[in-house]
PDB file of N, CA and C in Angstrom:
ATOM      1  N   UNK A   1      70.069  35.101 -57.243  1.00  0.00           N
ATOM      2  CA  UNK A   1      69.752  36.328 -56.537  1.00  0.00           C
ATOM      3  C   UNK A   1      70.035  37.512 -57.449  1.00  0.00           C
ATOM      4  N   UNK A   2      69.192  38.510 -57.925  1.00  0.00           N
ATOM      5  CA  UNK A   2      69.116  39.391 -58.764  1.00  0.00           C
ATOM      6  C   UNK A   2      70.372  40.285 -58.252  1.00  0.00           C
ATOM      7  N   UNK A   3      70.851  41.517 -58.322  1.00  0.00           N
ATOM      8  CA  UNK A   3      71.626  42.637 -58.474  1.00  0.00           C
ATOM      9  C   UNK A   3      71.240  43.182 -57.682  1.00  0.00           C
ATOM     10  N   UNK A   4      70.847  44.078 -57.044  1.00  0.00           N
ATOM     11  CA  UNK A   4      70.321  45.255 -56.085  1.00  0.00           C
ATOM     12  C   UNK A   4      70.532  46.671 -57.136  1.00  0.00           C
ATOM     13  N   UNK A   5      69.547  47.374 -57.029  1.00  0.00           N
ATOM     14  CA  UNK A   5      69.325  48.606 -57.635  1.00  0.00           C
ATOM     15  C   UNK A   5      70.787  49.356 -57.346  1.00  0.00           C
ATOM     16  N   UNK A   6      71.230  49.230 -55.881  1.00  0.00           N
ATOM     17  CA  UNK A   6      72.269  50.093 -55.881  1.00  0.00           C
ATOM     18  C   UNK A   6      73.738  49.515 -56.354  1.00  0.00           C
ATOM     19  N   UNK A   7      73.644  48.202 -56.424  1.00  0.00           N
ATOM     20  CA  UNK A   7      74.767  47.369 -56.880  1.00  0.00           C
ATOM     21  C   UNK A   7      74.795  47.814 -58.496  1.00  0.00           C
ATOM     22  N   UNK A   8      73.834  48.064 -59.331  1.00  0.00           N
ATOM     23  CA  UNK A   8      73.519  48.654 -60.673  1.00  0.00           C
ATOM     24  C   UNK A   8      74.154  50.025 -61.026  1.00  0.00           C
ATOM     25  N   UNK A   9      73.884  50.666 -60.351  1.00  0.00           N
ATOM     26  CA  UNK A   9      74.100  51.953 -59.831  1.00  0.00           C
ATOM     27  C   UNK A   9      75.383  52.044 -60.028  1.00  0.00           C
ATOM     28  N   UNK A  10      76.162  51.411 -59.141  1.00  0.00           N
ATOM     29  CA  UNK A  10      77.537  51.370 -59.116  1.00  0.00           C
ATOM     30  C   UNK A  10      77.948  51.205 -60.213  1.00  0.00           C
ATOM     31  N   UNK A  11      77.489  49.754 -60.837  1.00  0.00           N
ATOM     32  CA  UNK A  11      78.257  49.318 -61.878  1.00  0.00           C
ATOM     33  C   UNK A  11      78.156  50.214 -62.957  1.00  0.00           C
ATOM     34  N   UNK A  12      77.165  51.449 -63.014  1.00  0.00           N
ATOM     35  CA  UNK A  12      76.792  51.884 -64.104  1.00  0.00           C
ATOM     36  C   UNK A  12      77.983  53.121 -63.947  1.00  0.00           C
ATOM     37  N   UNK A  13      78.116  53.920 -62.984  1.00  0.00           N
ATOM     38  CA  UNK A  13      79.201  54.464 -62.317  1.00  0.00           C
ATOM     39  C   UNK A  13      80.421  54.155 -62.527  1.00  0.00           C
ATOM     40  N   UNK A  14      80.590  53.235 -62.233  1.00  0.00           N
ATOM     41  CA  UNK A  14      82.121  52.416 -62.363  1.00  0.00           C
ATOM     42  C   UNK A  14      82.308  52.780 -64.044  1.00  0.00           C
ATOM     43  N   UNK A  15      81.572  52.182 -65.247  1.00  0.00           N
ATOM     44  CA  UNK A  15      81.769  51.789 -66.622  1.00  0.00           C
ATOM     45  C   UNK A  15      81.779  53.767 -66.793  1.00  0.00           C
ATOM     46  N   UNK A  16      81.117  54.294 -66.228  1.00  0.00           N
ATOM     47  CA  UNK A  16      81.161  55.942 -66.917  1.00  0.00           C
ATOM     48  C   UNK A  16      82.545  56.558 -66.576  1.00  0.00           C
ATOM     49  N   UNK A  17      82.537  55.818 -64.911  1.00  0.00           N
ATOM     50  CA  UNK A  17      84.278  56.535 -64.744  1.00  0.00           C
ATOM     51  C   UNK A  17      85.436  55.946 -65.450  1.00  0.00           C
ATOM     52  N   UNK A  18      84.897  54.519 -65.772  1.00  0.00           N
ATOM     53  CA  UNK A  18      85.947  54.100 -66.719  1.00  0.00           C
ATOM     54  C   UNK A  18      85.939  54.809 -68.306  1.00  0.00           C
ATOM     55  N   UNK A  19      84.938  55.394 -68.480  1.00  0.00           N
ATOM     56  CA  UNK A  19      84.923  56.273 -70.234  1.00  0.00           C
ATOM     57  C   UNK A  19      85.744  57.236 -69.762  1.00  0.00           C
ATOM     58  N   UNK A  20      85.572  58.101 -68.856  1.00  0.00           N
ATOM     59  CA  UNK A  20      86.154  59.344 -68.819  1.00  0.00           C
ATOM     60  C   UNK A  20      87.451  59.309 -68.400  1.00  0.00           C
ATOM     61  N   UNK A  21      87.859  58.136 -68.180  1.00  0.00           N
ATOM     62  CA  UNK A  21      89.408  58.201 -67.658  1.00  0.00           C
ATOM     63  C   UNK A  21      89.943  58.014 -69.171  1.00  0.00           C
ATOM     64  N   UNK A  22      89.221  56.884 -69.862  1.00  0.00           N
ATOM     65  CA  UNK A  22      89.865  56.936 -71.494  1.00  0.00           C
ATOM     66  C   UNK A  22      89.521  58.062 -72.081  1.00  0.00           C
ATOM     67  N   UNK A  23      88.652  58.957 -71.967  1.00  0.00           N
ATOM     68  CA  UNK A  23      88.755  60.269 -72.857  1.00  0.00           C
ATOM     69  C   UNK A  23      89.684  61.152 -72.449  1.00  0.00           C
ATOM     70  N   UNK A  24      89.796  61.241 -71.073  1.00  0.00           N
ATOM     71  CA  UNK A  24      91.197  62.064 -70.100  1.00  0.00           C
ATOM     72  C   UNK A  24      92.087  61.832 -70.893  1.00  0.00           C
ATOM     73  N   UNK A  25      92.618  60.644 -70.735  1.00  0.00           N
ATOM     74  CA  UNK A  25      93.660  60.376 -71.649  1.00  0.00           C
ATOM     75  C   UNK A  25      94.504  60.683 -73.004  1.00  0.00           C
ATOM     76  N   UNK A  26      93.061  60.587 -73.589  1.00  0.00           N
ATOM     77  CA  UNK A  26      92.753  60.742 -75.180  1.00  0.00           C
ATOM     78  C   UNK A  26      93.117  62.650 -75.400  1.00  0.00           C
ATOM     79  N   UNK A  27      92.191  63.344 -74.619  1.00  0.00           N
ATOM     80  CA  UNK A  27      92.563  64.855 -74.684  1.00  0.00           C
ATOM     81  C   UNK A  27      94.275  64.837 -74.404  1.00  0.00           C
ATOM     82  N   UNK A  28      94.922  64.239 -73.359  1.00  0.00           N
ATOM     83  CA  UNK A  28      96.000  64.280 -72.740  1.00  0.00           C
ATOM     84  C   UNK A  28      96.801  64.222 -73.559  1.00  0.00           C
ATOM     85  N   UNK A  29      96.521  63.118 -74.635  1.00  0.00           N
ATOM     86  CA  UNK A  29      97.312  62.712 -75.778  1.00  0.00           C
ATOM     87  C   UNK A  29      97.883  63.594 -77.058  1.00  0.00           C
ATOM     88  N   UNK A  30      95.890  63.970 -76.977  1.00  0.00           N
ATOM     89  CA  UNK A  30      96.180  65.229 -77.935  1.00  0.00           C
ATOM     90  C   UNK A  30      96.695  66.384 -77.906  1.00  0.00           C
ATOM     91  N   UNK A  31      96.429  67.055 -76.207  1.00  0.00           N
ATOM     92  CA  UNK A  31      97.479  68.229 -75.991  1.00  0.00           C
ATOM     93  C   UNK A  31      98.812  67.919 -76.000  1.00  0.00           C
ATOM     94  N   UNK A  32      99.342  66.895 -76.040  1.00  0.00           N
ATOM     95  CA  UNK A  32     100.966  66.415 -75.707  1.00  0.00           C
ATOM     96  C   UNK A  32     100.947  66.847 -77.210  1.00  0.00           C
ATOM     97  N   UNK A  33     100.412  66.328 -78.721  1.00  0.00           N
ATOM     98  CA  UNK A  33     100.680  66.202 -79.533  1.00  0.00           C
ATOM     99  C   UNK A  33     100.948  67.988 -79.974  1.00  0.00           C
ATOM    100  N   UNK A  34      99.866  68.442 -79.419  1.00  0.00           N
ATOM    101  CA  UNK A  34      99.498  69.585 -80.025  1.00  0.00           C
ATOM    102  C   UNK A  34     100.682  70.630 -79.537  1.00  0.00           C
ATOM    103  N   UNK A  35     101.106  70.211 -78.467  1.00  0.00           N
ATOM    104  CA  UNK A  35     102.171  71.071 -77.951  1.00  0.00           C
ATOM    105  C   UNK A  35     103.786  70.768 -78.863  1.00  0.00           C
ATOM    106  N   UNK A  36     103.831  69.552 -78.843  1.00  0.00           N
ATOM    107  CA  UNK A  36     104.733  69.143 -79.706  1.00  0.00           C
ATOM    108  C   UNK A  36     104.830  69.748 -81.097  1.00  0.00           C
ATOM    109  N   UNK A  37     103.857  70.232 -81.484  1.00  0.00           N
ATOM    110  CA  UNK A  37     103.404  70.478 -82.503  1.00  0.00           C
ATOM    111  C   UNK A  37     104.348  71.812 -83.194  1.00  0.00           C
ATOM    112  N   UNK A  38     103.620  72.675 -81.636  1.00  0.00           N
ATOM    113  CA  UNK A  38     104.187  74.259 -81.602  1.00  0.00           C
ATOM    114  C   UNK A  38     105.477  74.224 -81.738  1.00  0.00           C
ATOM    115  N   UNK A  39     106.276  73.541 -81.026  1.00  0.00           N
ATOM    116  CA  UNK A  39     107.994  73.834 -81.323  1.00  0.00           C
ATOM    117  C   UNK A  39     108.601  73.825 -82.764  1.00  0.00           C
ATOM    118  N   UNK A  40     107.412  73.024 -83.877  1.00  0.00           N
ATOM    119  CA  UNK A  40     108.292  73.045 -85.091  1.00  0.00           C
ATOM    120  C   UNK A  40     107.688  74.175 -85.633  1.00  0.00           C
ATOM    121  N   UNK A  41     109.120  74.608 -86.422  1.00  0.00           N
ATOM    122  CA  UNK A  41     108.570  75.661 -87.721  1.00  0.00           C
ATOM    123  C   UNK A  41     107.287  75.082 -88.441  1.00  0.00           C
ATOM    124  N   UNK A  42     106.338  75.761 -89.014  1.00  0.00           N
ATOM    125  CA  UNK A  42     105.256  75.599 -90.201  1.00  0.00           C
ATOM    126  C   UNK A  42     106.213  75.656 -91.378  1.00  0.00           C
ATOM    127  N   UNK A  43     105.798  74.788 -92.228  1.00  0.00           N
ATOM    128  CA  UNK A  43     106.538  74.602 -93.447  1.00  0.00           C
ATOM    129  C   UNK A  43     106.553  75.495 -94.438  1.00  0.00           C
ATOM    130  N   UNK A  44     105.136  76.169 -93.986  1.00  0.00           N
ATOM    131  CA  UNK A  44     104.624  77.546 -94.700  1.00  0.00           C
ATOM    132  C   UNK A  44     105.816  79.042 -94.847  1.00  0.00           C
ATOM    133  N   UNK A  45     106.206  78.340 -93.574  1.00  0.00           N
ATOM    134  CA  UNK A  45     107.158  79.670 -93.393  1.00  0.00           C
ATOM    135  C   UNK A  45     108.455  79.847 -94.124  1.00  0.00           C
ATOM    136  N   UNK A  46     108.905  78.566 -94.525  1.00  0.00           N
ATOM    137  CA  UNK A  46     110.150  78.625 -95.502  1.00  0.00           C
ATOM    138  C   UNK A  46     109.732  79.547 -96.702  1.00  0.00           C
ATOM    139  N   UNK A  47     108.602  78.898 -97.332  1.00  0.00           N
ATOM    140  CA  UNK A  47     108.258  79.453 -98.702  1.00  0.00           C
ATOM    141  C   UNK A  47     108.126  80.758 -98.566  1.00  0.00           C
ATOM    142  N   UNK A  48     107.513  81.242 -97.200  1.00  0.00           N
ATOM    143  CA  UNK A  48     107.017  82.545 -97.178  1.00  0.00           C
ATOM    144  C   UNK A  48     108.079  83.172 -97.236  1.00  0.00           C
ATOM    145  N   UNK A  49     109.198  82.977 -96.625  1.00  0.00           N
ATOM    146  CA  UNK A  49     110.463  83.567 -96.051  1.00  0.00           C
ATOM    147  C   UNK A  49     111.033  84.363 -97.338  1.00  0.00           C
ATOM    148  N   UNK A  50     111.101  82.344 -98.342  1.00  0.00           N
ATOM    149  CA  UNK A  50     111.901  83.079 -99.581  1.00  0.00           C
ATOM    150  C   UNK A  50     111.035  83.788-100.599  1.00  0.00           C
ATOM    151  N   UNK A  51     110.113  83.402-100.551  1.00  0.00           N
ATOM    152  CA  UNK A  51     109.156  84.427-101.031  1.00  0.00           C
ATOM    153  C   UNK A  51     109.030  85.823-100.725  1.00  0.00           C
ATOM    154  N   UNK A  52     109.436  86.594 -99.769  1.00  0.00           N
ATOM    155  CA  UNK A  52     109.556  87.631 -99.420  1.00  0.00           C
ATOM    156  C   UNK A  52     110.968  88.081 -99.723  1.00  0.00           C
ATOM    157  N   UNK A  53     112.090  87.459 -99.715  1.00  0.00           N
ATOM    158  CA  UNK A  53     113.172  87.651 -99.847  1.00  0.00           C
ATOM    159  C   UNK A  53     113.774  87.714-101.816  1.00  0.00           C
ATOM    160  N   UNK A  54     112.456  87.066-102.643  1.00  0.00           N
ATOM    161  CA  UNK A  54     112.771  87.114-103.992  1.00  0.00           C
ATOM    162  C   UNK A  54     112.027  88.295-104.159  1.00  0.00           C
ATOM    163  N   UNK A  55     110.910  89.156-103.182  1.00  0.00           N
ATOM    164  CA  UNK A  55     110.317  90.163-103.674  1.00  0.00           C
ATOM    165  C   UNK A  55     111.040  91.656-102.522  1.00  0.00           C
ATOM    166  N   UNK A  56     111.823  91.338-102.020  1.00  0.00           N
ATOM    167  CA  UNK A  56     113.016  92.224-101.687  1.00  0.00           C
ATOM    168  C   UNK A  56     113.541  92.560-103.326  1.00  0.00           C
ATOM    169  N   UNK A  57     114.487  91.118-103.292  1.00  0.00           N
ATOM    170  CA  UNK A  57     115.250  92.093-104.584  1.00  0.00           C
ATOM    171  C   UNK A  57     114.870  92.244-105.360  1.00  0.00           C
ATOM    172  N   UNK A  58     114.008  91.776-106.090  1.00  0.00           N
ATOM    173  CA  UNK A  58     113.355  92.729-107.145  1.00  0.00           C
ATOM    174  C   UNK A  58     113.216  93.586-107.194  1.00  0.00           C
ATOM    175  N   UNK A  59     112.626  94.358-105.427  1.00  0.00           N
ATOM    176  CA  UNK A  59     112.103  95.772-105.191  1.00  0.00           C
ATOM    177  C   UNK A  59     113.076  96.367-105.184  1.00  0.00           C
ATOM    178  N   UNK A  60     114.487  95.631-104.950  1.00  0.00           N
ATOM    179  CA  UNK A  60     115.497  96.539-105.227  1.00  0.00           C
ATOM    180  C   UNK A  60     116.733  97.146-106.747  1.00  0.00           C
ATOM    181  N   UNK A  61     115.931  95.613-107.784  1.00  0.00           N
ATOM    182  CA  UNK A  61     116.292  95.797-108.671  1.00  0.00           C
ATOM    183  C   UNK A  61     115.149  97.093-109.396  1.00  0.00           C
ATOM    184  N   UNK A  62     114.296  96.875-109.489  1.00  0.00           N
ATOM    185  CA  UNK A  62     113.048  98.263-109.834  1.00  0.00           C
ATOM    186  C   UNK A  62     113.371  99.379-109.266  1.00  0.00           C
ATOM    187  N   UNK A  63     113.664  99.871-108.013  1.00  0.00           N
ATOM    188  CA  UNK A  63     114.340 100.898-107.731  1.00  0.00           C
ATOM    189  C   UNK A  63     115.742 101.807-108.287  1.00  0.00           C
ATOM    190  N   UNK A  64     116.443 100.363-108.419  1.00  0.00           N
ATOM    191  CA  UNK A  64     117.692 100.770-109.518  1.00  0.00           C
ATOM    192  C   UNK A  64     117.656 100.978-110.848  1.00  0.00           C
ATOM    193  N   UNK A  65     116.549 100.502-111.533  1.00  0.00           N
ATOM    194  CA  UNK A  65     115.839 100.789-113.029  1.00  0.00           C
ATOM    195  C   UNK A  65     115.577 102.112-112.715  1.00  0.00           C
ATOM    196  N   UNK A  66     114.406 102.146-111.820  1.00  0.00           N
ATOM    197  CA  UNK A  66     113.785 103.663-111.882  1.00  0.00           C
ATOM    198  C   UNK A  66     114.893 104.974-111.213  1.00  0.00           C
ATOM    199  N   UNK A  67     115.936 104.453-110.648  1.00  0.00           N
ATOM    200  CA  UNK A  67     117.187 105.441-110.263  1.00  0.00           C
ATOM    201  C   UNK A  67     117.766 105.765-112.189  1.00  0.00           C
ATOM    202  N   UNK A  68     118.219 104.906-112.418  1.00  0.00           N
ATOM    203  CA  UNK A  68     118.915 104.661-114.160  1.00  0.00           C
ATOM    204  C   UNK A  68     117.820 105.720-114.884  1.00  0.00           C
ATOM    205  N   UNK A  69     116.751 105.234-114.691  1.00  0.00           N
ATOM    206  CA  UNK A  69     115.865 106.455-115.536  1.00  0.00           C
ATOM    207  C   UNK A  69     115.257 107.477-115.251  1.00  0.00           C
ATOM    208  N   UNK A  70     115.526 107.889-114.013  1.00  0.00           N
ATOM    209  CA  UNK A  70     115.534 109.182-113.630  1.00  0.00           C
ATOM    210  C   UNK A  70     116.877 110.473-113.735  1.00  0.00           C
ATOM    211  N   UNK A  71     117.888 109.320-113.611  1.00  0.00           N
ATOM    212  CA  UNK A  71     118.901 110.199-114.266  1.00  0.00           C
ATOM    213  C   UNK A  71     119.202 110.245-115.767  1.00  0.00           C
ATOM    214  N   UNK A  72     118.778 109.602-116.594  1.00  0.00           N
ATOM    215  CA  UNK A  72     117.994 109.445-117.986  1.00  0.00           C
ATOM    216  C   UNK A  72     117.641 110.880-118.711  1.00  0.00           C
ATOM    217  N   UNK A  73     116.515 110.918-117.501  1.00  0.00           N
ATOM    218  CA  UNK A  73     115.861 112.191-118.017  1.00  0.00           C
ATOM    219  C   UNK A  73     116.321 113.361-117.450  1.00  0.00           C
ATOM    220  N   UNK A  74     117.129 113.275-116.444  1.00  0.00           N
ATOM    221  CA  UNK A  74     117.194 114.699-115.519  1.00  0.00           C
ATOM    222  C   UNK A  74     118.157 114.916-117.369  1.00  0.00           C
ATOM    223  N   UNK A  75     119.499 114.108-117.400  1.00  0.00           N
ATOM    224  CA  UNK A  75     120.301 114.316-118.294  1.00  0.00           C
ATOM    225  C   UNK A  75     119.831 114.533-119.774  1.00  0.00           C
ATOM    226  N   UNK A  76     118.821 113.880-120.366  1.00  0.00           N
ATOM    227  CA  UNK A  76     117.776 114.670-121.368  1.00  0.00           C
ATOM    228  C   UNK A  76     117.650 116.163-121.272  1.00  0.00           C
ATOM    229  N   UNK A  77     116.531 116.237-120.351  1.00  0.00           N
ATOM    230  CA  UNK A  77     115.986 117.435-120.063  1.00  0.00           C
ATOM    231  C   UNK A  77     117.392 118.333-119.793  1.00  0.00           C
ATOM    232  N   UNK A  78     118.529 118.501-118.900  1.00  0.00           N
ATOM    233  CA  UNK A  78     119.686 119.513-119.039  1.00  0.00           C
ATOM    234  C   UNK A  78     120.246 119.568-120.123  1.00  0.00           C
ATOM    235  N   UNK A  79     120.078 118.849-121.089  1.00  0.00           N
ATOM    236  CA  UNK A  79     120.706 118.728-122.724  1.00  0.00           C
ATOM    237  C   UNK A  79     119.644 120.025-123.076  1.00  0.00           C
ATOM    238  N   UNK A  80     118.252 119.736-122.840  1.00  0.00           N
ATOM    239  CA  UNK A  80     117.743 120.431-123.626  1.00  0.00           C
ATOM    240  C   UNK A  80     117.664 121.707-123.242  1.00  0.00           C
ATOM    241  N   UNK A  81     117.583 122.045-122.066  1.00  0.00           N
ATOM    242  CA  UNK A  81     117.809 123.364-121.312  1.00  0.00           C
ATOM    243  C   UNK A  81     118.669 123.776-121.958  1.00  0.00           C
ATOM    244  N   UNK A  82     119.861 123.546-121.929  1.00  0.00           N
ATOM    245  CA  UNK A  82     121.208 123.996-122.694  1.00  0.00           C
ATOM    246  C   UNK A  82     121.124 124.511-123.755  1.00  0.00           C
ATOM    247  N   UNK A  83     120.039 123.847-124.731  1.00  0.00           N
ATOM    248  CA  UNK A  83     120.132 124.733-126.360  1.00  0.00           C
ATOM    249  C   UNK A  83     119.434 125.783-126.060  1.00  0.00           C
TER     250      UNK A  83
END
């Protein structure tokens, strides 16, 4: 005895709701991951960190050069005023 059109039907139904419960899943999986994800630091950020923090002091060693040679010259230049 053949299937019945609507017995087909079903079954074809049944196998689609069974895909989408495994793709449910599958997204489910991936947002779990993806969320997990967010709580860690990016690794990026260490480097960046000290990377910003080796171009601090520098900026503060260059500032102290250019302090040193500004009083350089103020003290030049009042030498020369003087004669």
């Amino acid at each position: 005895m053949p299937d019945s059109p609507s017995s087909e039907v079903i079954q074809k139904l049944q196998a689609e709701l069974r895909e989408r419960r495994v793709e449910a899943e599958r997204h489910r999986l991936e947002a779990e991951e993806l969320r997990s994800r967010v709580g860690r630091p990016d690794p990026k950020l260490a480097r960046l960190g000290a990377e910003v923090q080796r171009l601090r002091e520098e900026l503060s060693e260059v500032r102290d050069q250019r302090d040193e040679l500004l009083a350089g010259v103020r003290a030049a230049l009042d030498r020369l005023s003087r004669k």
